[in-house]
C-alpha atoms as a PDB file:
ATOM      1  CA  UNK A   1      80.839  81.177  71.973  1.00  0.00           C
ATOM      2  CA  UNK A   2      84.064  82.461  69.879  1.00  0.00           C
ATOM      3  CA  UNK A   3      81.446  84.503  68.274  1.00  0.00           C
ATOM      4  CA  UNK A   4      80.118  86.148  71.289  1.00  0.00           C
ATOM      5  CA  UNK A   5      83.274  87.071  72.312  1.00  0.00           C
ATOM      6  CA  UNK A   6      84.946  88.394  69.368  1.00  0.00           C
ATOM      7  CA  UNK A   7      81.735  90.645  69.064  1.00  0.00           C
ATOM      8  CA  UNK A   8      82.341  91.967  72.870  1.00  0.00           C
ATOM      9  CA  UNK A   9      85.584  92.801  72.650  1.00  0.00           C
ATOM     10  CA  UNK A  10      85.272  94.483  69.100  1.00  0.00           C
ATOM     11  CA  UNK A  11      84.638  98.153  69.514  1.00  0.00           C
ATOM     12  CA  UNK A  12      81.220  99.745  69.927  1.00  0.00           C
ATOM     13  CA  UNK A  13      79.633 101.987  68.054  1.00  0.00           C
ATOM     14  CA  UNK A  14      78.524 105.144  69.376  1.00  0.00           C
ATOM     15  CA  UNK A  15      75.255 107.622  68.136  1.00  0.00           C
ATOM     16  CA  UNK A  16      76.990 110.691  70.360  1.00  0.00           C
ATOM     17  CA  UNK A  17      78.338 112.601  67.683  1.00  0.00           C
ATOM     18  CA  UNK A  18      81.909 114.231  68.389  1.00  0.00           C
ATOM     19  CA  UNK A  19      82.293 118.117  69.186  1.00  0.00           C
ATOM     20  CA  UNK A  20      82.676 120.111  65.387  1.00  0.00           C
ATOM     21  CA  UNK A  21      83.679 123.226  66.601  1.00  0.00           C
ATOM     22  CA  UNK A  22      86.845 124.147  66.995  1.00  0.00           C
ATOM     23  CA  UNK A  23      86.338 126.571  69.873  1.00  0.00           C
ATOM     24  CA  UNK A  24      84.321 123.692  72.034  1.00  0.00           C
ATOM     25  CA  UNK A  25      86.875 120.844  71.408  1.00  0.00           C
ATOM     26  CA  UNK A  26      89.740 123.508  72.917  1.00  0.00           C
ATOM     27  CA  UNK A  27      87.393 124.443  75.561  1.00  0.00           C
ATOM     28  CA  UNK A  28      86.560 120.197  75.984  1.00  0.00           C
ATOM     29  CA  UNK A  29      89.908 119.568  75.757  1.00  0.00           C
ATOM     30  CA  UNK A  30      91.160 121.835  78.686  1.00  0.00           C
ATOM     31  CA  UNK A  31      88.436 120.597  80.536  1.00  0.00           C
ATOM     32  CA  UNK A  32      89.221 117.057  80.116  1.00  0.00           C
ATOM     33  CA  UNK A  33      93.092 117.627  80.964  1.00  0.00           C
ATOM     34  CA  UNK A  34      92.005 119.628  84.046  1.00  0.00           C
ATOM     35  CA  UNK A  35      89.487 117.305  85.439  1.00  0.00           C
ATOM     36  CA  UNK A  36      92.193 113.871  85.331  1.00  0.00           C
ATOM     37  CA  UNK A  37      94.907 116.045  86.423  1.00  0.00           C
ATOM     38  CA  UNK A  38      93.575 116.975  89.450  1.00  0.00           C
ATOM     39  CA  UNK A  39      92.039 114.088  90.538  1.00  0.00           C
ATOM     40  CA  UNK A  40      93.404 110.493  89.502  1.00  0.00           C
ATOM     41  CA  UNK A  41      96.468 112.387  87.432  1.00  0.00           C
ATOM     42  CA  UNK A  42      97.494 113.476  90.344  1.00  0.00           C
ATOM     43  CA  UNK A  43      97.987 110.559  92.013  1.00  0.00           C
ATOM     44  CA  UNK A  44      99.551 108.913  89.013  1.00  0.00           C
ATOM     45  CA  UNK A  45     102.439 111.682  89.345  1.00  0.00           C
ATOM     46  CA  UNK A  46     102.873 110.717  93.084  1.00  0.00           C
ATOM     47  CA  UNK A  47     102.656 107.127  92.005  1.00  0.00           C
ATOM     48  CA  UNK A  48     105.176 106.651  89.618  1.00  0.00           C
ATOM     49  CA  UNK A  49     107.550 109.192  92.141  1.00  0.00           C
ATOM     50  CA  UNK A  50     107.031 107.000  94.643  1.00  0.00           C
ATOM     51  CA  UNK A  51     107.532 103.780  92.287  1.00  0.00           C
ATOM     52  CA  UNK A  52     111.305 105.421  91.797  1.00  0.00           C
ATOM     53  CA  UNK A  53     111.649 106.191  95.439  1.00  0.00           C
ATOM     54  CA  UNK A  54     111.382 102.606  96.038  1.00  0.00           C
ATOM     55  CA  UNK A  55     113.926 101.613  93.063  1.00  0.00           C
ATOM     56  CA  UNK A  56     116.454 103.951  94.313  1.00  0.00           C
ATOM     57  CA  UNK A  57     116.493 102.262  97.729  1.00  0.00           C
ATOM     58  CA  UNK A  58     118.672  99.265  98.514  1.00  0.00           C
ATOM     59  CA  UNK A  59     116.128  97.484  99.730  1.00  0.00           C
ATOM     60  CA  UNK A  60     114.355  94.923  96.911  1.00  0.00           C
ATOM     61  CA  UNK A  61     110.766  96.207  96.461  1.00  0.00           C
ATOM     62  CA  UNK A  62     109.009  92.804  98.348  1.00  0.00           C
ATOM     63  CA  UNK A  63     111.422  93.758 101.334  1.00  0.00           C
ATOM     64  CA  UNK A  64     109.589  97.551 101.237  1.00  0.00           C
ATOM     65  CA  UNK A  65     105.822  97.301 101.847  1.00  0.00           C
ATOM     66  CA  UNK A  66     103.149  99.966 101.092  1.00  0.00           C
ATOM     67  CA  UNK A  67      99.533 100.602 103.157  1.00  0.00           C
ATOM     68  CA  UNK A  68      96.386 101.790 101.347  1.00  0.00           C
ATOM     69  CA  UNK A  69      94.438 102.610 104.867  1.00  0.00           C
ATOM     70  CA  UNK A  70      96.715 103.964 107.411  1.00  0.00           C
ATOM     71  CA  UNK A  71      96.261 106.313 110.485  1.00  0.00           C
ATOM     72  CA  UNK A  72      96.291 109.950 109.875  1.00  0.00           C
ATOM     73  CA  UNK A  73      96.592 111.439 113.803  1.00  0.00           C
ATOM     74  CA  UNK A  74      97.160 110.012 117.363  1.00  0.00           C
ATOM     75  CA  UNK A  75      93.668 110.407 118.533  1.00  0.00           C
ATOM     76  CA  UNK A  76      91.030 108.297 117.725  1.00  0.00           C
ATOM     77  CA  UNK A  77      88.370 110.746 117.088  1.00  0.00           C
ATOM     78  CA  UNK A  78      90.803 113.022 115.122  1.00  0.00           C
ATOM     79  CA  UNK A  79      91.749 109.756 113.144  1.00  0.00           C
ATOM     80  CA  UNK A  80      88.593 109.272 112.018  1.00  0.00           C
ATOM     81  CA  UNK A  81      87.907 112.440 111.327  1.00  0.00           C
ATOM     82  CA  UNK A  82      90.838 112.794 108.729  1.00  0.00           C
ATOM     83  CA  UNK A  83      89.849 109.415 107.314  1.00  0.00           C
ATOM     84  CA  UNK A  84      86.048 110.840 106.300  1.00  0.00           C
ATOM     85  CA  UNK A  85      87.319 113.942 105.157  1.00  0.00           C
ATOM     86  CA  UNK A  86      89.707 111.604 102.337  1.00  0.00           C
ATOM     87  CA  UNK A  87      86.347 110.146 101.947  1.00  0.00           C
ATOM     88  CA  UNK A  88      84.626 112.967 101.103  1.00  0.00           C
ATOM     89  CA  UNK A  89      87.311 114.510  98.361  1.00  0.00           C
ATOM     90  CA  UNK A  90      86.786 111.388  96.588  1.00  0.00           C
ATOM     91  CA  UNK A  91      82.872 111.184  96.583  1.00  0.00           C
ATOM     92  CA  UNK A  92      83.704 114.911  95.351  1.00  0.00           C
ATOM     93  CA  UNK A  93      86.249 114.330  92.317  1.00  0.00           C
ATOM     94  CA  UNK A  94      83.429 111.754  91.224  1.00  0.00           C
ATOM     95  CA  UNK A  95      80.076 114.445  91.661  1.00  0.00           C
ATOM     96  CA  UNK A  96      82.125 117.018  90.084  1.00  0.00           C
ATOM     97  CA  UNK A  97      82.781 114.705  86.877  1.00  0.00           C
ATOM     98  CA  UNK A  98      79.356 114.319  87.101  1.00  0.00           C
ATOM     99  CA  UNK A  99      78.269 117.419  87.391  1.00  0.00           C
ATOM    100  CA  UNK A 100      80.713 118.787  84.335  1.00  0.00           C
ATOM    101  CA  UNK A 101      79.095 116.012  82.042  1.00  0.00           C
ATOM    102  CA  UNK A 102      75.393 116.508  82.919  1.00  0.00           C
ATOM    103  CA  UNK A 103      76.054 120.567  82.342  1.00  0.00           C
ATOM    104  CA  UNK A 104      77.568 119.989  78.905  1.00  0.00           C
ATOM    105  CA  UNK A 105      74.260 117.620  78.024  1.00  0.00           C
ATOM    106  CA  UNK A 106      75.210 113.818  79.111  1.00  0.00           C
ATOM    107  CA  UNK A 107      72.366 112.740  80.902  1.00  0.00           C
ATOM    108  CA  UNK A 108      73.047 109.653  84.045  1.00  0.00           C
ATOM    109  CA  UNK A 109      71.212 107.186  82.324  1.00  0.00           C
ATOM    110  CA  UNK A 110      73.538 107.665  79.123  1.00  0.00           C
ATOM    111  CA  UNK A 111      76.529 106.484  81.453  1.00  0.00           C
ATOM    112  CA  UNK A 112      74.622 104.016  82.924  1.00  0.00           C
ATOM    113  CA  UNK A 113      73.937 105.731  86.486  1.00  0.00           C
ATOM    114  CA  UNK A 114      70.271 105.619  86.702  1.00  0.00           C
ATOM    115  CA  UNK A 115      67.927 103.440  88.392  1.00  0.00           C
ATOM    116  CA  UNK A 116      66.163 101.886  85.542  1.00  0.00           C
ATOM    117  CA  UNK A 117      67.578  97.927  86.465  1.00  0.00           C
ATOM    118  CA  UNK A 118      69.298  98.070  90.357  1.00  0.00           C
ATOM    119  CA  UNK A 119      68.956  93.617  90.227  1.00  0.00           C
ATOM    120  CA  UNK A 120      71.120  93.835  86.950  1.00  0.00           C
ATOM    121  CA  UNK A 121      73.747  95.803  87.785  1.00  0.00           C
ATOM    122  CA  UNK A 122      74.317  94.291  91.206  1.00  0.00           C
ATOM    123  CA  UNK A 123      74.312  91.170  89.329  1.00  0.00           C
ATOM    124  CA  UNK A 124      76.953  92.360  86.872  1.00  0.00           C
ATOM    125  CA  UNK A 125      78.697  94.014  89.485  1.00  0.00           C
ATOM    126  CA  UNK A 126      78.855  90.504  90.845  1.00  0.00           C
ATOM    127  CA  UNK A 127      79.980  88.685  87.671  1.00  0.00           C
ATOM    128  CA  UNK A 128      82.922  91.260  87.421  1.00  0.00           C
ATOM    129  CA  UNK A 129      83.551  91.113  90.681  1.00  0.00           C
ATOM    130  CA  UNK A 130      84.295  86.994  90.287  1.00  0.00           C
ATOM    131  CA  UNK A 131      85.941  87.734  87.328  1.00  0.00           C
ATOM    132  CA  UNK A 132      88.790  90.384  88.155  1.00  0.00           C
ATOM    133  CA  UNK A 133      89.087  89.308  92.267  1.00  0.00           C
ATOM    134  CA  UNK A 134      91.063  85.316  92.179  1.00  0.00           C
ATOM    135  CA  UNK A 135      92.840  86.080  88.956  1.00  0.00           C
ATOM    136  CA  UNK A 136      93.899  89.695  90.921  1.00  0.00           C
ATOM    137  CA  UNK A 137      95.205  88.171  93.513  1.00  0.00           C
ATOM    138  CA  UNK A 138      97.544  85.188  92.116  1.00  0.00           C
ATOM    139  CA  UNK A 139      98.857  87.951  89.739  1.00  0.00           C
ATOM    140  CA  UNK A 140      99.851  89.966  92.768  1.00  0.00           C
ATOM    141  CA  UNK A 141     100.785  87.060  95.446  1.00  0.00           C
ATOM    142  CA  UNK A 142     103.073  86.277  91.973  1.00  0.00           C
ATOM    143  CA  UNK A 143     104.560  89.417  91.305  1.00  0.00           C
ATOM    144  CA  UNK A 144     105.231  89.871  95.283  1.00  0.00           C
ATOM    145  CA  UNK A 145     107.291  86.630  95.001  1.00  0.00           C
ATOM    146  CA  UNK A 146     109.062  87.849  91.895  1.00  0.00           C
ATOM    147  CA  UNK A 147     110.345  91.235  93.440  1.00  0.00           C
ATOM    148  CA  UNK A 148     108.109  92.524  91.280  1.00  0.00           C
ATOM    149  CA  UNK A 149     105.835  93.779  93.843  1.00  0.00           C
ATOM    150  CA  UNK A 150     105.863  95.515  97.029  1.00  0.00           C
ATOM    151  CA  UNK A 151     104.341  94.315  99.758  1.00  0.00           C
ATOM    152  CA  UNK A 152     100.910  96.169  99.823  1.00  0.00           C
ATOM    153  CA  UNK A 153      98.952  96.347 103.151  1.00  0.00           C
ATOM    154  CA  UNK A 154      95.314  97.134 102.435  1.00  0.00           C
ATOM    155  CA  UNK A 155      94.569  98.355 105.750  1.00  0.00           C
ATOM    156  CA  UNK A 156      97.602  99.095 108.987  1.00  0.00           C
ATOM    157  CA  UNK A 157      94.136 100.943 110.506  1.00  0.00           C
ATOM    158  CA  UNK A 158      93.930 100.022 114.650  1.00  0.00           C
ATOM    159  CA  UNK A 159      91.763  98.452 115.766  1.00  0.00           C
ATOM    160  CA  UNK A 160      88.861 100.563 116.948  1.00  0.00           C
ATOM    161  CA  UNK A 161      85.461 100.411 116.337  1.00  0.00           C
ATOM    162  CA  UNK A 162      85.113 102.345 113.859  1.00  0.00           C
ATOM    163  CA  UNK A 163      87.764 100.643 111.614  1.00  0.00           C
ATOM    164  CA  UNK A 164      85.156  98.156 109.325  1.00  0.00           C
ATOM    165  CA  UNK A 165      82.861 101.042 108.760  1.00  0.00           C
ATOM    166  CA  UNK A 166      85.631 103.554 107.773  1.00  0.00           C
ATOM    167  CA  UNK A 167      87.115 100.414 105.185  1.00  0.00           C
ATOM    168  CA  UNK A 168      83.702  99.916 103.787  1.00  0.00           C
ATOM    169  CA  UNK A 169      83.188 103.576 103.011  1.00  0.00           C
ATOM    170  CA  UNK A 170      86.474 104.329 101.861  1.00  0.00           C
ATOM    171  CA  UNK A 171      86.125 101.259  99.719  1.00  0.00           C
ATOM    172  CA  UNK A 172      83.152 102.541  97.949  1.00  0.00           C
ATOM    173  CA  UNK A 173      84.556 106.227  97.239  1.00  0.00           C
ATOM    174  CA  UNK A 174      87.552 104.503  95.402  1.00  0.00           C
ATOM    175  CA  UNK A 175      84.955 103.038  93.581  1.00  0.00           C
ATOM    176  CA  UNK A 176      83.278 105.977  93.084  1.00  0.00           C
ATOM    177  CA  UNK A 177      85.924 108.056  92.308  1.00  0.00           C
ATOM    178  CA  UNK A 178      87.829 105.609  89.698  1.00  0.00           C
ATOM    179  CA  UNK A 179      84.549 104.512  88.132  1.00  0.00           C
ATOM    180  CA  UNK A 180      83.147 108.031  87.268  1.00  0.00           C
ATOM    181  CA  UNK A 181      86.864 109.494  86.393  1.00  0.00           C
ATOM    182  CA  UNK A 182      88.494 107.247  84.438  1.00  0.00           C
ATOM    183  CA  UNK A 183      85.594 105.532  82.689  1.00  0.00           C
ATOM    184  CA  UNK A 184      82.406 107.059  82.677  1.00  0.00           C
ATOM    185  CA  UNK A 185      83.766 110.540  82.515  1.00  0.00           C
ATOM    186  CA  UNK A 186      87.114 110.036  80.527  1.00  0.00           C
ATOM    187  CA  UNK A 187      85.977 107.473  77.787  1.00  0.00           C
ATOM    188  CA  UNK A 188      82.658 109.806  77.349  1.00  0.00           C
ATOM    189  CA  UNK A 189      85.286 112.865  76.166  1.00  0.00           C
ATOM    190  CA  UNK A 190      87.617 111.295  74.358  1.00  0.00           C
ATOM    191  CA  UNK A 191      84.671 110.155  72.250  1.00  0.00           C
ATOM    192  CA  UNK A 192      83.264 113.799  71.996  1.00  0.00           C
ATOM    193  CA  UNK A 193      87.191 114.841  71.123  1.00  0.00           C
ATOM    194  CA  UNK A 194      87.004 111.851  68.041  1.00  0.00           C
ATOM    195  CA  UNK A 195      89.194 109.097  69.915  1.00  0.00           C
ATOM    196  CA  UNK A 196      88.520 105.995  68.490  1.00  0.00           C
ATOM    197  CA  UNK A 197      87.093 103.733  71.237  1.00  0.00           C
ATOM    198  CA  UNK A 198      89.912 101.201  71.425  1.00  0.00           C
ATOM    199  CA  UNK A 199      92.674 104.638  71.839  1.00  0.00           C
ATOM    200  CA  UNK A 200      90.415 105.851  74.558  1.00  0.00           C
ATOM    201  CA  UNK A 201      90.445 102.229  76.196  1.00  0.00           C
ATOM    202  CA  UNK A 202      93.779 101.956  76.202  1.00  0.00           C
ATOM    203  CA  UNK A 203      94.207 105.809  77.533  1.00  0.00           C
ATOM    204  CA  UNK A 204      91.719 104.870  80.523  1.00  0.00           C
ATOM    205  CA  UNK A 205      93.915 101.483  80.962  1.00  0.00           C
ATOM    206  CA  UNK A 206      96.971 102.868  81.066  1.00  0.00           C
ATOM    207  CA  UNK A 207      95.884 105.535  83.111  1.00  0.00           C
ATOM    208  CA  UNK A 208      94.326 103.245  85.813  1.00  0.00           C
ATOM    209  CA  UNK A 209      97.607 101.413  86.415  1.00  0.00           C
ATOM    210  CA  UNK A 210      99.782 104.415  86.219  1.00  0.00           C
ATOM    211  CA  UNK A 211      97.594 105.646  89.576  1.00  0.00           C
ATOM    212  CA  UNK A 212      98.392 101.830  90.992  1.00  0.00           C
ATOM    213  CA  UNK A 213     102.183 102.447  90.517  1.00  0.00           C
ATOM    214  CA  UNK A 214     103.042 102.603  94.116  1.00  0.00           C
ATOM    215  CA  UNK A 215     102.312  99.424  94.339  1.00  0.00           C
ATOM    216  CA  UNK A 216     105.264  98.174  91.904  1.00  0.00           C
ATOM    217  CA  UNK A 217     104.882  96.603  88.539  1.00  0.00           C
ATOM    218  CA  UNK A 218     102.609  94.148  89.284  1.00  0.00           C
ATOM    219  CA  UNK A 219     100.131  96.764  91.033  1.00  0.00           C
ATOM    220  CA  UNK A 220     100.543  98.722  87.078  1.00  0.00           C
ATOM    221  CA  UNK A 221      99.752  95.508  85.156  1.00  0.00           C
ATOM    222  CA  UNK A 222      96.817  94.100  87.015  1.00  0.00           C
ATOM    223  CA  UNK A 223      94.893  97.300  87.335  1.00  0.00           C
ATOM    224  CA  UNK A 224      95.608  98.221  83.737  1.00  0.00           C
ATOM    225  CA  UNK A 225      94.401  94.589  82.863  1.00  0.00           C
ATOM    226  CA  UNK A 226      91.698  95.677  85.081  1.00  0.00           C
ATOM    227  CA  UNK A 227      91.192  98.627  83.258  1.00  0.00           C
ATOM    228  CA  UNK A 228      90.551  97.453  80.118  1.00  0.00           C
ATOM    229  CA  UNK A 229      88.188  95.074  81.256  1.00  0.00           C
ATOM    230  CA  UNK A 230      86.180  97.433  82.861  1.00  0.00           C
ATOM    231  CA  UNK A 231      86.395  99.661  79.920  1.00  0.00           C
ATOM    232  CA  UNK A 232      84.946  97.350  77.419  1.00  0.00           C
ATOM    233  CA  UNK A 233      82.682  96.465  80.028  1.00  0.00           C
ATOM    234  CA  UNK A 234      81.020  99.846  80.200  1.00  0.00           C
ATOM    235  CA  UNK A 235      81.610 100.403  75.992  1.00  0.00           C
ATOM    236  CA  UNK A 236      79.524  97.864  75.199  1.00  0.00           C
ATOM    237  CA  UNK A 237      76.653  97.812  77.894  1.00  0.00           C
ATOM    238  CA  UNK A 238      76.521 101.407  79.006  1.00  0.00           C
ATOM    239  CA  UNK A 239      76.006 100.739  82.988  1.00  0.00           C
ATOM    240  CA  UNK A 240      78.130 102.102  85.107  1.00  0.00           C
ATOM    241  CA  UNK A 241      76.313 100.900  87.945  1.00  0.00           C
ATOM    242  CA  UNK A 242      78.279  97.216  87.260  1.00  0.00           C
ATOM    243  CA  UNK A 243      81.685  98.747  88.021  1.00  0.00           C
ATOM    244  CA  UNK A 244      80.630 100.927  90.753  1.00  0.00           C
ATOM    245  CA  UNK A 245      79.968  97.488  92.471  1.00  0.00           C
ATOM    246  CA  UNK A 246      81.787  95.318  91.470  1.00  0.00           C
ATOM    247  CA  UNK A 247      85.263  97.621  92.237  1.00  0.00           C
ATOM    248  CA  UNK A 248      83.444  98.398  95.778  1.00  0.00           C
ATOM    249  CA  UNK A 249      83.314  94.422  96.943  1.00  0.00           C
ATOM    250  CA  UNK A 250      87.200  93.951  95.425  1.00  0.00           C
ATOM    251  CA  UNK A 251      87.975  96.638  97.540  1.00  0.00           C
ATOM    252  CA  UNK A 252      85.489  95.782 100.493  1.00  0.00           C
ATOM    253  CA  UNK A 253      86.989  91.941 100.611  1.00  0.00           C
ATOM    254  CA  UNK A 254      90.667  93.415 100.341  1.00  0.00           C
ATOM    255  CA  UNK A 255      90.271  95.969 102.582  1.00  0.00           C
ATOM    256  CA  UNK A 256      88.089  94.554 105.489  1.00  0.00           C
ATOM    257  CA  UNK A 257      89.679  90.716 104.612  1.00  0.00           C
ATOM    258  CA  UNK A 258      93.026  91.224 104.954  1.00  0.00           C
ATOM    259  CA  UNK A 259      92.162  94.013 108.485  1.00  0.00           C
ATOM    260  CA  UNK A 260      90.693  90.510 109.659  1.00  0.00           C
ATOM    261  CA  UNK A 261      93.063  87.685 108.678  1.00  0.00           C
ATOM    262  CA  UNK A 262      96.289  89.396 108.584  1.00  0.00           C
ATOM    263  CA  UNK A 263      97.100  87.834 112.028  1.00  0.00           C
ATOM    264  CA  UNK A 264      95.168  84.415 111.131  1.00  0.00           C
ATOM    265  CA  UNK A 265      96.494  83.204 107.975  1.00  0.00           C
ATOM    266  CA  UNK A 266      99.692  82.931 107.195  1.00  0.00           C
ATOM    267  CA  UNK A 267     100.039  83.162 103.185  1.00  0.00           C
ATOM    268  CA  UNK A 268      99.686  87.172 103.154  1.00  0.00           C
ATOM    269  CA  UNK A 269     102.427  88.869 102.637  1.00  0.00           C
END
């Protein structure tokens, strides 16, 4: 068993050789930079600005609270409007990283997004999903009670009909979006640029709880933990497909659970 898991969390080793020419790692290089920064760079710039925002304030951050799904117009209709077209940019970011690997030669099933074994990735999707989601949440019920934390509300969304479906879909293009960016797409150039697996890891990691930085320190740690995890997942077995899922039902239960029980249960925040 020590083994086993000494071998899986040793680096891989990769057959896709790394780019020789000076010319293409510039041009890779640019490309790389451009893709992250527009998408989930981006929002790791707003992040950590609003992560200061929240220091500067008098108010401890568990006495300031954040939401991850919240109205974007008065009407209904034009409400969930706005919240497809959010939708939609992310399902975008993630087919353009797509796209820009598949053009340069990386075919889906070498990042694990073809349909050779559906059963096994839902299943791993599953496994993950059971291994990041309890452990998740006591780290962040923990660092809400030690100020660490704001208070994050994963849905403030009214209640209209609409509201579970829009949650569901907007759970799966974070999933989509994250997944493709920061692993698939992110790990697969830093390999091509000669980053040694466990540097590009910890570049993915780092990156995937700088984007959660809104959320306080806690929100960092956890999703960098995250990070890594699903990382070294994807190193070592290649399928994509397993994070895809699994990071769609975290945010499905979180999203849709808490829309639910918020005015039921009385332990969240």
């Amino acid at each position: 068993m020590r083994a086993n898991l000494r071998d899986w969390l040793a680096p891989p080793r990769s057959d896709r050789a790394v780019i020789a020419d000076p010319g293409d790692r510039r041009w890779l290089g640019l490309e790389t930079i451009l893709v992250v920064g527009v998408t989930l760079g981006y929002s790791a710039l707003r992040s950590a600005l609003s992560l200061l925002d929240a220091l500067l304030r008098p108010q401890p951050l568990s006495e300031q609270s954040v939401a991850l799904n919240a109205p974007q117009a008065e009407l209904s209709l034009i409400d969930l409007a706005a919240q497809l077209a959010y939708d939609a940019r992310m399902f975008g970011f993630g087919a353009l990283a797509l796209l820009l690997l598949w053009r340069s030669g990386v075919a889906l099933r070498e990042i694990g997004l073809d349909r050779s074994r559906p059963w096994r990735d839902v299943g791993g999707g599953v496994l993950l999903t059971a291994l990041i989601g309890v452990p998740g949440l006591l780290l962040y019920l923990g660092s809400y009670a030690l100020g660490f934390s704001l208070n994050v509300q994963p849905s403030v969304l009214d209640d209209t009909w609409w509201r579970v479906p829009a949650l569901i879909l907007a759970a799966v293009g974070n999933s989509w979006l994250e997944e493709v960016v920061v692993v698939a797409y992110l790990l697969t150039r830093l390999r091509q640029l000669g980053m040694g697996e466990n540097a590009a890891l910890l570049v993915s990691a780092v990156l995937r709880g700088a984007y959660h930085l809104y959320q306080g320190f806690g929100g960092f740690v956890g999703n960098a933990i995250m990070g890594l995890i699903f990382g070294r997942a994807w190193q070592r077995t290649g399928r994509l497909w397993s994070l895809v899922v699994a990071h769609a039902l975290l945010d499905i239960v979180a999203f849709v659970g808490y829309a639910l029980l918020k005015d039921v249960v009385s332990w969240l925040p």
